[in-house]
C-alpha atoms as a PDB file:
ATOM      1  CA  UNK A   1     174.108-138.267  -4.045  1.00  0.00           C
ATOM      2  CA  UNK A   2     175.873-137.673  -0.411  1.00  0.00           C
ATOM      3  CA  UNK A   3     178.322-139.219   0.698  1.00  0.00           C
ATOM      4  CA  UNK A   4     178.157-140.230   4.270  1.00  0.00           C
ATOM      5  CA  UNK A   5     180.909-142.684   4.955  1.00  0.00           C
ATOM      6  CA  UNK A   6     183.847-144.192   3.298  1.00  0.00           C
ATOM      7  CA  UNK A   7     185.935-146.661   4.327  1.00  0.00           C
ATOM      8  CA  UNK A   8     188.616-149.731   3.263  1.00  0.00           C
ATOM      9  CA  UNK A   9     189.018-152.664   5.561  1.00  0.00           C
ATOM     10  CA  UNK A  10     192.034-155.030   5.646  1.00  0.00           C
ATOM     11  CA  UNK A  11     190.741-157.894   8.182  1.00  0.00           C
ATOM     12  CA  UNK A  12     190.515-161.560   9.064  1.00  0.00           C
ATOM     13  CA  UNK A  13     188.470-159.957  11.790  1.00  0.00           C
ATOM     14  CA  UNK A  14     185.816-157.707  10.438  1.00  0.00           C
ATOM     15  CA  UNK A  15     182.762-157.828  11.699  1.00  0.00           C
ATOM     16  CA  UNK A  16     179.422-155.883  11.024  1.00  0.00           C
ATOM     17  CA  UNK A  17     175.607-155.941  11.783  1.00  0.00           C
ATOM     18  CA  UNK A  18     172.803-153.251  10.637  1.00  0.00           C
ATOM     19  CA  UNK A  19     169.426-154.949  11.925  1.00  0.00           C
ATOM     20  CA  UNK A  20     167.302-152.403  11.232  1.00  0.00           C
ATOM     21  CA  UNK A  21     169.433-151.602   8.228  1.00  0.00           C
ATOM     22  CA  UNK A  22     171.561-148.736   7.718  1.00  0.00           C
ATOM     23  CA  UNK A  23     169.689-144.714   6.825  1.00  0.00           C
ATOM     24  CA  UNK A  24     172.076-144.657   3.860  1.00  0.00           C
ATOM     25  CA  UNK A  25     172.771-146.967   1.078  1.00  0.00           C
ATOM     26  CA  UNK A  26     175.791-149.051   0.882  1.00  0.00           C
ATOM     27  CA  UNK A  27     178.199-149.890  -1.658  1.00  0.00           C
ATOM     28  CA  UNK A  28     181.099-152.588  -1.259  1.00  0.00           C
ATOM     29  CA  UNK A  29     183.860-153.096  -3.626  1.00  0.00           C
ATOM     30  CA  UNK A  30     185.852-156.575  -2.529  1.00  0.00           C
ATOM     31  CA  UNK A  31     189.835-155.826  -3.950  1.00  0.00           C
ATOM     32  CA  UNK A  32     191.007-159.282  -1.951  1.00  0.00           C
ATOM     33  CA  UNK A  33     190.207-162.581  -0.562  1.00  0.00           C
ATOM     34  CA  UNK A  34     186.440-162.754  -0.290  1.00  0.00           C
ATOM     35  CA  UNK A  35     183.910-162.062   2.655  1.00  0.00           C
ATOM     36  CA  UNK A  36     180.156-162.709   3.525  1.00  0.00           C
ATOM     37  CA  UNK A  37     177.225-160.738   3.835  1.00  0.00           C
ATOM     38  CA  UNK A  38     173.867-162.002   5.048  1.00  0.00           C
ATOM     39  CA  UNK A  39     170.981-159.655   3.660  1.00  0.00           C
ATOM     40  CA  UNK A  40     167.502-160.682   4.673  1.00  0.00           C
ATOM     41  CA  UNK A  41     168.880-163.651   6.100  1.00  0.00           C
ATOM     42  CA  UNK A  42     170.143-164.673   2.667  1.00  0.00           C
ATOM     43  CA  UNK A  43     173.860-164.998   1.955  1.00  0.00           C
ATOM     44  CA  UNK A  44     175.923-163.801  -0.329  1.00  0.00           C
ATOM     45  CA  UNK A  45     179.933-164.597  -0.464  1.00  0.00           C
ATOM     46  CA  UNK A  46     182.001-161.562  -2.013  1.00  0.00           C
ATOM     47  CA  UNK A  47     184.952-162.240  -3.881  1.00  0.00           C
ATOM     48  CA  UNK A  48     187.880-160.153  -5.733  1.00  0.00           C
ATOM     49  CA  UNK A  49     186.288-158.033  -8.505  1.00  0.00           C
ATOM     50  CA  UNK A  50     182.528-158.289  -7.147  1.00  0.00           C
ATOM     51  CA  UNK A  51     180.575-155.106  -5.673  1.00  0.00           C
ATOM     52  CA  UNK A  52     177.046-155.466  -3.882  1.00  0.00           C
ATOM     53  CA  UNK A  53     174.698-152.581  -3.260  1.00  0.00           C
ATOM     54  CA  UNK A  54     172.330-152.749  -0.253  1.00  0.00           C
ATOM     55  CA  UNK A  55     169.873-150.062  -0.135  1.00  0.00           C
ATOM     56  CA  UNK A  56     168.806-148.089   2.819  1.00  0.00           C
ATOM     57  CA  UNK A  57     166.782-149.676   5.887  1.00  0.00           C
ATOM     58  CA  UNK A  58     167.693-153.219   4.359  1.00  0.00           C
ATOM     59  CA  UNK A  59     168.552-155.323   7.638  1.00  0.00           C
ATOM     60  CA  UNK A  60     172.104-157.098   6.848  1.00  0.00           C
ATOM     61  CA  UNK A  61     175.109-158.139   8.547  1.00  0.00           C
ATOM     62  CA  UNK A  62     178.963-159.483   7.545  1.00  0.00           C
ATOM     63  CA  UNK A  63     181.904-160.779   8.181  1.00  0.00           C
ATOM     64  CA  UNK A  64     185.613-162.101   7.397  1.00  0.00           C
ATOM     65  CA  UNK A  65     185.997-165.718   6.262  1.00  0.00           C
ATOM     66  CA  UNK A  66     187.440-167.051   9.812  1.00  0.00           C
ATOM     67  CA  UNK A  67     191.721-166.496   9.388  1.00  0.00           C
ATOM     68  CA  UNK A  68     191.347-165.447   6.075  1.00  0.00           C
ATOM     69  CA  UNK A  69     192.666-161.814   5.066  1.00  0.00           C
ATOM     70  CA  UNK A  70     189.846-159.478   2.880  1.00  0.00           C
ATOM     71  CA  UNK A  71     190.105-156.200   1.730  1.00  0.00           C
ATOM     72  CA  UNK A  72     187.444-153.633   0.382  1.00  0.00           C
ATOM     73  CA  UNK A  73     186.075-150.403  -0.072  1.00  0.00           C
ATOM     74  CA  UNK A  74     182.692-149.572   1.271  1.00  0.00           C
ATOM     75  CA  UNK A  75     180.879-145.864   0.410  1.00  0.00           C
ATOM     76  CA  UNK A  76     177.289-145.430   2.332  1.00  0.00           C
ATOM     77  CA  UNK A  77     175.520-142.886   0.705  1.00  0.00           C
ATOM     78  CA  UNK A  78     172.200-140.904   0.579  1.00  0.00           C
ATOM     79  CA  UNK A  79     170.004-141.228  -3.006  1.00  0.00           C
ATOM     80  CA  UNK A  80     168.284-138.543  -3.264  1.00  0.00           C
ATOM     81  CA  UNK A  81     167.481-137.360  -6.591  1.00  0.00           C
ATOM     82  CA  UNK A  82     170.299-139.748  -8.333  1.00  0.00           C
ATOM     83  CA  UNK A  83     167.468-142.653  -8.181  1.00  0.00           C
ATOM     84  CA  UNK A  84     165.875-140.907 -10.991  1.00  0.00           C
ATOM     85  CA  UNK A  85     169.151-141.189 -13.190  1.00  0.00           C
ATOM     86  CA  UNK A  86     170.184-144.399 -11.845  1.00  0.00           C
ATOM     87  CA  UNK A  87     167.440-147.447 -11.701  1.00  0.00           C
ATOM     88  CA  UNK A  88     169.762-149.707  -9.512  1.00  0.00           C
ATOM     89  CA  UNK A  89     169.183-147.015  -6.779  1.00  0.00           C
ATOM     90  CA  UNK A  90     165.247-147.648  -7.462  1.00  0.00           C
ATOM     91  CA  UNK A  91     165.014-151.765  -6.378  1.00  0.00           C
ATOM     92  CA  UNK A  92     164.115-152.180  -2.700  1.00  0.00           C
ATOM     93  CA  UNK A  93     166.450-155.480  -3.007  1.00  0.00           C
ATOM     94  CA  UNK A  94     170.195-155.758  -2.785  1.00  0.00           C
ATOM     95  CA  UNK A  95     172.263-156.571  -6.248  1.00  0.00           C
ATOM     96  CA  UNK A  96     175.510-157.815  -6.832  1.00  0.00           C
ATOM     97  CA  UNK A  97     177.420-158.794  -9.717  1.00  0.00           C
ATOM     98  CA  UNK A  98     181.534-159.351 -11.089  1.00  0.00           C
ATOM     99  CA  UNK A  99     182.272-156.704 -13.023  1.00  0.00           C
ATOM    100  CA  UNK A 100     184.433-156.299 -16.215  1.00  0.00           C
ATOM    101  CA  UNK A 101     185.325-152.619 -15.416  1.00  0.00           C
ATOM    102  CA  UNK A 102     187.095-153.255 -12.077  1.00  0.00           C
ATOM    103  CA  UNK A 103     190.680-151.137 -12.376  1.00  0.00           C
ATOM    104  CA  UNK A 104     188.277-148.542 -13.378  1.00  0.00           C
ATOM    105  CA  UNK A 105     185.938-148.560 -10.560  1.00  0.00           C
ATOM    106  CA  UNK A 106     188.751-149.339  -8.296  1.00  0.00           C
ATOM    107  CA  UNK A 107     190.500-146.503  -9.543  1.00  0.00           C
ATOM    108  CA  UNK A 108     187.144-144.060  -8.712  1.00  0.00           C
ATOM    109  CA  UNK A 109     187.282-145.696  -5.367  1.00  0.00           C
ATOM    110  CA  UNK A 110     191.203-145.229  -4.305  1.00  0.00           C
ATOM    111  CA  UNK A 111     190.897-141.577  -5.540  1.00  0.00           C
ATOM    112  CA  UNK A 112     187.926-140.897  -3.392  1.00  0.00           C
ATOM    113  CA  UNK A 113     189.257-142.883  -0.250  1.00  0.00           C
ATOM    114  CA  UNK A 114     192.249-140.149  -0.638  1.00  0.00           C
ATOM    115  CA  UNK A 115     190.350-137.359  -0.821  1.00  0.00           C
ATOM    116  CA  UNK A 116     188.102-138.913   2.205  1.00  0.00           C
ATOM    117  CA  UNK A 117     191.285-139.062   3.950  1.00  0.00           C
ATOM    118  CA  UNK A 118     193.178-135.915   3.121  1.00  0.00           C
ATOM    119  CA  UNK A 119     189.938-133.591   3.497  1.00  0.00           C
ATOM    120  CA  UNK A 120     191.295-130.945   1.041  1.00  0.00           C
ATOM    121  CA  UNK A 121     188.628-128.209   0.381  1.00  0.00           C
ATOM    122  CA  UNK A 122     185.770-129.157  -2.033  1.00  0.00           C
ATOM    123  CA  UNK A 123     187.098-133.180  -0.853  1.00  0.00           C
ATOM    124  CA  UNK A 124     183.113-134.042  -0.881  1.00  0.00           C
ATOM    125  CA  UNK A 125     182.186-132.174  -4.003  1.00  0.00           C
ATOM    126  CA  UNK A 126     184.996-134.325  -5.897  1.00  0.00           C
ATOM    127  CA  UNK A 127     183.941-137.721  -3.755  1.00  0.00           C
ATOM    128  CA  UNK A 128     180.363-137.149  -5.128  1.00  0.00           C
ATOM    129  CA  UNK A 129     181.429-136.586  -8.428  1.00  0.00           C
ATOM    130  CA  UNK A 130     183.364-139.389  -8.704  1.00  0.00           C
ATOM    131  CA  UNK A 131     180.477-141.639  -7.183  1.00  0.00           C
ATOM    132  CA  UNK A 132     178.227-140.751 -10.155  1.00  0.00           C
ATOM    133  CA  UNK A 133     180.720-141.524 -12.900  1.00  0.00           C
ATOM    134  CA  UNK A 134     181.156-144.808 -10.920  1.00  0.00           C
ATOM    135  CA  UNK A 135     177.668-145.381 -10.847  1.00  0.00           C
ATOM    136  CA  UNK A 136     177.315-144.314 -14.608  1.00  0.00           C
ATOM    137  CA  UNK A 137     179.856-147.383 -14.983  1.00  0.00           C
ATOM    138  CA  UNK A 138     178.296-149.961 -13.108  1.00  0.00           C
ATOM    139  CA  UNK A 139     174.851-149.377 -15.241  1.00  0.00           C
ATOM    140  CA  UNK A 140     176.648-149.372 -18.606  1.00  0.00           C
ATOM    141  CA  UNK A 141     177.988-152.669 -17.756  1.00  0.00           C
ATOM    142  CA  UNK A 142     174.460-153.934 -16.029  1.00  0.00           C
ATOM    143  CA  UNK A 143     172.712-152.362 -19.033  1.00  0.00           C
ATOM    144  CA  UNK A 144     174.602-154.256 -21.305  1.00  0.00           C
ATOM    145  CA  UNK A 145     174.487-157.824 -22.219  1.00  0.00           C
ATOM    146  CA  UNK A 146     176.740-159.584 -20.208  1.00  0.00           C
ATOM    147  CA  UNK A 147     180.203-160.548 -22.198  1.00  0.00           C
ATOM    148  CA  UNK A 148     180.654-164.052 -22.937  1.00  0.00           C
ATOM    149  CA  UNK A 149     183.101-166.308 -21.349  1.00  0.00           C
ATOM    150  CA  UNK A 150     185.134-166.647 -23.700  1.00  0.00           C
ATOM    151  CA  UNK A 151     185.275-162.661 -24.774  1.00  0.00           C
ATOM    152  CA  UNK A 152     186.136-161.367 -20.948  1.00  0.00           C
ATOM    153  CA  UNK A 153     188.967-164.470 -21.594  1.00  0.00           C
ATOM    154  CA  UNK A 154     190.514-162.267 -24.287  1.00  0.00           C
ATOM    155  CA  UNK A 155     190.454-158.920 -22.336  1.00  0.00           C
ATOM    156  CA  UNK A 156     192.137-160.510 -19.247  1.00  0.00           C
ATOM    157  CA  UNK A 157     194.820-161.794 -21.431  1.00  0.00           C
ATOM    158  CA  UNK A 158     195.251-158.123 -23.034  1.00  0.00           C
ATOM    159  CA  UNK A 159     195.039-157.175 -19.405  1.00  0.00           C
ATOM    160  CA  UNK A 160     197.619-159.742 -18.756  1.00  0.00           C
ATOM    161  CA  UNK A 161     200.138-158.386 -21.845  1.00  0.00           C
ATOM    162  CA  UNK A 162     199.762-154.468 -20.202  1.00  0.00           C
ATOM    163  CA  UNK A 163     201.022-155.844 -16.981  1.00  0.00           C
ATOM    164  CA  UNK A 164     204.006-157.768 -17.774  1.00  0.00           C
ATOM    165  CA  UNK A 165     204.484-154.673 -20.508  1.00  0.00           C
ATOM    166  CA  UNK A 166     203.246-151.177 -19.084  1.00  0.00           C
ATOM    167  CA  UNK A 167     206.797-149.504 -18.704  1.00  0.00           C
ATOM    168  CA  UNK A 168     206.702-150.109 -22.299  1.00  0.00           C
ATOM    169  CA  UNK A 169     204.858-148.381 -25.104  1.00  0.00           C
ATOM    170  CA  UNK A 170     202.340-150.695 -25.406  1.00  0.00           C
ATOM    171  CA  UNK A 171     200.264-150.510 -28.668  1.00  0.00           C
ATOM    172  CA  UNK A 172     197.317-151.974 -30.047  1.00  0.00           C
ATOM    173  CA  UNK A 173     198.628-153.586 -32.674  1.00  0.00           C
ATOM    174  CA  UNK A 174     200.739-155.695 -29.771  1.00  0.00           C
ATOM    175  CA  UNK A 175     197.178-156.420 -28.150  1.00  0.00           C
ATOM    176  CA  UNK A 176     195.826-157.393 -31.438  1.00  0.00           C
ATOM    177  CA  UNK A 177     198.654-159.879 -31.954  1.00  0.00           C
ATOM    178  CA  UNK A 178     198.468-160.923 -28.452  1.00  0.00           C
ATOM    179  CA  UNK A 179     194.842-162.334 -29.015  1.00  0.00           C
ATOM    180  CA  UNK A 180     195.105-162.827 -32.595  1.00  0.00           C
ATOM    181  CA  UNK A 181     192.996-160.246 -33.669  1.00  0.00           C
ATOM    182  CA  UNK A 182     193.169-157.364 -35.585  1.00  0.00           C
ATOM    183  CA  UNK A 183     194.647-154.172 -33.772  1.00  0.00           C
ATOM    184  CA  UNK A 184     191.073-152.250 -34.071  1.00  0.00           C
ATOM    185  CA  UNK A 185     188.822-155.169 -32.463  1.00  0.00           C
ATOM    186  CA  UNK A 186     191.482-155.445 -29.732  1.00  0.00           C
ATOM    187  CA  UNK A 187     191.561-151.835 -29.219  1.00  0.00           C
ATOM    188  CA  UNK A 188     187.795-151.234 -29.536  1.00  0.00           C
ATOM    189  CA  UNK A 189     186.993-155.093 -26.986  1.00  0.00           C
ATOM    190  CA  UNK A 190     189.515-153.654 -24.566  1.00  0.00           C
ATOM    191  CA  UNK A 191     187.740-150.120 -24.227  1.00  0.00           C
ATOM    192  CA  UNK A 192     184.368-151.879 -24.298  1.00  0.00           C
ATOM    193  CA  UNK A 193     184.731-154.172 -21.283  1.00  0.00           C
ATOM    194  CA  UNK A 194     187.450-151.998 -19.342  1.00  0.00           C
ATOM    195  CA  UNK A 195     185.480-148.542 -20.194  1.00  0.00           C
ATOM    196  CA  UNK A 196     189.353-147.419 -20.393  1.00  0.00           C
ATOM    197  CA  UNK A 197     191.513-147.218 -23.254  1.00  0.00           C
ATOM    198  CA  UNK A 198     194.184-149.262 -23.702  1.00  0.00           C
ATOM    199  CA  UNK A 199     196.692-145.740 -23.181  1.00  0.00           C
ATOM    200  CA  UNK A 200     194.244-145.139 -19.983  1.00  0.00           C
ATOM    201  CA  UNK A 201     195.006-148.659 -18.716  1.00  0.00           C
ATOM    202  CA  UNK A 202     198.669-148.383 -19.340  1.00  0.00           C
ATOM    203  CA  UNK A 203     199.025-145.172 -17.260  1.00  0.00           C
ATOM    204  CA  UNK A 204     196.526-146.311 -14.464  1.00  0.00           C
ATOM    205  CA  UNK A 205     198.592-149.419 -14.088  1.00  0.00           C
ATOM    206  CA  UNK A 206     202.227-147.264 -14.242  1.00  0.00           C
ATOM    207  CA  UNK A 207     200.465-145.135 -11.452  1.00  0.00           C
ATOM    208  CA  UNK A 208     199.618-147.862  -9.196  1.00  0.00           C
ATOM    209  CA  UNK A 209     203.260-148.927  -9.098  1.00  0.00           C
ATOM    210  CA  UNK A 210     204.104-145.502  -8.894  1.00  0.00           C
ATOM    211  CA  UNK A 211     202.005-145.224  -5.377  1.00  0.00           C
ATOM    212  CA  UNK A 212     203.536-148.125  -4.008  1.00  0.00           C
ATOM    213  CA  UNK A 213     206.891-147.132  -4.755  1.00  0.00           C
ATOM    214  CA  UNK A 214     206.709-143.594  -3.474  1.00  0.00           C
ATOM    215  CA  UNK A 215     204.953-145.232  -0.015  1.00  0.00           C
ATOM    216  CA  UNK A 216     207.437-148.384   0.230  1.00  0.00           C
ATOM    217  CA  UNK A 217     210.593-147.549  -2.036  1.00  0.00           C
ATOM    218  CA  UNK A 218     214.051-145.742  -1.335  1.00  0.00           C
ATOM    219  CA  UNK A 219     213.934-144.035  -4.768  1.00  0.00           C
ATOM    220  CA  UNK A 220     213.779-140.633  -5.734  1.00  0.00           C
ATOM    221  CA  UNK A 221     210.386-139.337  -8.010  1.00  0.00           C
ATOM    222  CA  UNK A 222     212.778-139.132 -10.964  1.00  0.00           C
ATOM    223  CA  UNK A 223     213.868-142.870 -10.385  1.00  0.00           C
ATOM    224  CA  UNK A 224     210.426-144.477 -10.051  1.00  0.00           C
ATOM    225  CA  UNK A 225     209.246-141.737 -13.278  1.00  0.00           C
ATOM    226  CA  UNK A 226     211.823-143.363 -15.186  1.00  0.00           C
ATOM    227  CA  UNK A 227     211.184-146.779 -14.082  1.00  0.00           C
ATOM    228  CA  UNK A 228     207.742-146.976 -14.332  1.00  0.00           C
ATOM    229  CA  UNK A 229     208.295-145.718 -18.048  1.00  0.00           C
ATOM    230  CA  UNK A 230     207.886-142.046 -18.093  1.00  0.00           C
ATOM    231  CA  UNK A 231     211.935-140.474 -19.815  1.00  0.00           C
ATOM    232  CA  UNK A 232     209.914-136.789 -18.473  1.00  0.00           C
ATOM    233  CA  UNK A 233     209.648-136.255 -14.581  1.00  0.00           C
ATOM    234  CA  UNK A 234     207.091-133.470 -15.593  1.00  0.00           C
ATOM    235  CA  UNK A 235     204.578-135.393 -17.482  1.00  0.00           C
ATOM    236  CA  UNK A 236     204.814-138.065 -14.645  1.00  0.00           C
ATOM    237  CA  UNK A 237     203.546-135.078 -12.207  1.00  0.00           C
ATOM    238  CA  UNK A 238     200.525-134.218 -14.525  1.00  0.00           C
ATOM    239  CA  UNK A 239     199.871-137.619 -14.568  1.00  0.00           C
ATOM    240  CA  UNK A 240     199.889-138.994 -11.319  1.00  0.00           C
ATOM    241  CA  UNK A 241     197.878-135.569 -10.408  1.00  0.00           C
ATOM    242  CA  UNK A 242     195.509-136.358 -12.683  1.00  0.00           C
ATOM    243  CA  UNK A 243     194.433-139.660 -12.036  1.00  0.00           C
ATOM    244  CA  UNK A 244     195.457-139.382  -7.591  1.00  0.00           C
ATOM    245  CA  UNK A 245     194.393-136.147  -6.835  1.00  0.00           C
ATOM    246  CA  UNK A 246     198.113-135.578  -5.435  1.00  0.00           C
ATOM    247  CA  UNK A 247     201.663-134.798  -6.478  1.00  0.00           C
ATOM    248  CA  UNK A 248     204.057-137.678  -6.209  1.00  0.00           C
ATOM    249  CA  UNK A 249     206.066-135.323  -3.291  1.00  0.00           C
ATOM    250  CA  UNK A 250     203.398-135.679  -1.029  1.00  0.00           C
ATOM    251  CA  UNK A 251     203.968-139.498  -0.893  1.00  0.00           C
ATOM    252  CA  UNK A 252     207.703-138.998   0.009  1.00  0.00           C
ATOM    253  CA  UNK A 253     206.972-136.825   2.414  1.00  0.00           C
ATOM    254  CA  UNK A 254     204.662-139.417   3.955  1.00  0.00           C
ATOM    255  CA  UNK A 255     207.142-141.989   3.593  1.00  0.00           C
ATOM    256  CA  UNK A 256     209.978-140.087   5.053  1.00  0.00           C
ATOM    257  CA  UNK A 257     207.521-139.041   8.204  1.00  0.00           C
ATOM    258  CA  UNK A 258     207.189-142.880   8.721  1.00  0.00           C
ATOM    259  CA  UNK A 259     210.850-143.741   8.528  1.00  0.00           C
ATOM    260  CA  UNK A 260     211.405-140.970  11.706  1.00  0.00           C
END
């Protein structure tokens, strides 16, 4: 797999049109609002937590819902040998489909639209690394049998408990109760439909605050370590590295570039 492209759009505006269809195959993650795609003159309205793949020379075109505000991550990419590990990249028709695993994929997605952007050395060895294990993601899920209704209910409110809770230690035996289950069939649901653990989830969802802080925030690393949970400035550093790509200075030095 090559990457070609990458991009994220934040529009009310966005607009485009591939009549012949595109050389490379595209993938779209929608993170807000929804927008519409018309492939083979059928459409197909994207929402929050959906992705749609559209395979090379497949004539489409899309836009924003008129005034409202989408955003979204789209990757065009060339197959080449990954069709024979990955059957979605072997249907000449587009698929689409809500997925359980989204702070995961999203996660894949904002590292590799980082590296994209920063263009560090080796930046397109790591984004087509990361596109596989996204794409070994998306067919464990479509492999699967989809989750019931009402079991995807009990991982969003688990989700919901990590949220309100993540600058706390947040166990499974706290998820269990939260659902009324028992701590190991919270534990093993949550890692099931999320592909994370719950400790995973905890510090992707401390390092998404984390970003946003260090981007929009007066506060120093050590303040936004500490408030996001982590007593040890130094473990926050392996952290954020690990799951970003970057060190947490190279946000404040962003930040403090904009402020001049």
């Amino acid at each position: 797999m090559i990457v070609a492209g990458f991009s994220y759009d934040k529009s009310s505006n966005w607009y485009a049109e591939e009549q012949e269809g595109c050389s490379n195959w595209t993938l779209v993650l929608v993170t807000y609002g929804r927008c519409i795609y018309w492939i083979n003159e059928k459409k197909q309205v994207l929402e929050k937590g959906q992705w749609l793949l559209i395979p090379s020379q497949v004539p489409f075109y899309g836009r924003s819902v008129p005034t409202m505000i989408h955003e979204k991550y789209v990757v065009q990419f060339s197959s080449l040998a990954a069709a024979d590990s990955f059957p979605l990249l072997q249907q000449q028709h587009y698929t689409t489909r809500s997925t359980g695993k989204y702070e995961l994929i999203l996660d894949r997605l904002r590292l590799m639209h980082l590296q994209w952007q920063d263009k560090q050395p080796y930046y397109r060895t790591l984004c087509e690394a990361l596109l596989k294990e996204l794409f070994v993601y998306l067919h464990r899920e479509w492999d699967e049998a989809a989750a019931s209704k009402a079991t995807l209910q009990l991982v969003e409110q688990m989700k919901g408990y990590v949220q309100s809770h993540y600058r706390e230690h947040v166990t499974k035996d706290e998820l269990g109760a939260c659902i009324s289950r028992s701590p190991n069939y919270a534990a093993s649901l949550f890692r099931k439909v999320t592909g994370q653990t719950i400790s995973e989830f905890v510090h992707a969802t401390r390092i998404k605050t984390a970003v946003y802080m260090l981007r929009h925030s007066a506060l120093t690393v050590s303040e936004i370590s500490e408030f996001i949970g982590y007593n040890d400035p130094s473990y926050f550093y392996r952290v954020f590295r690990r799951l970003t790509g970057l060190v947490p200075t190279d946000l404040v030095s962003d930040r403090e570039t904009i402020r001049k």
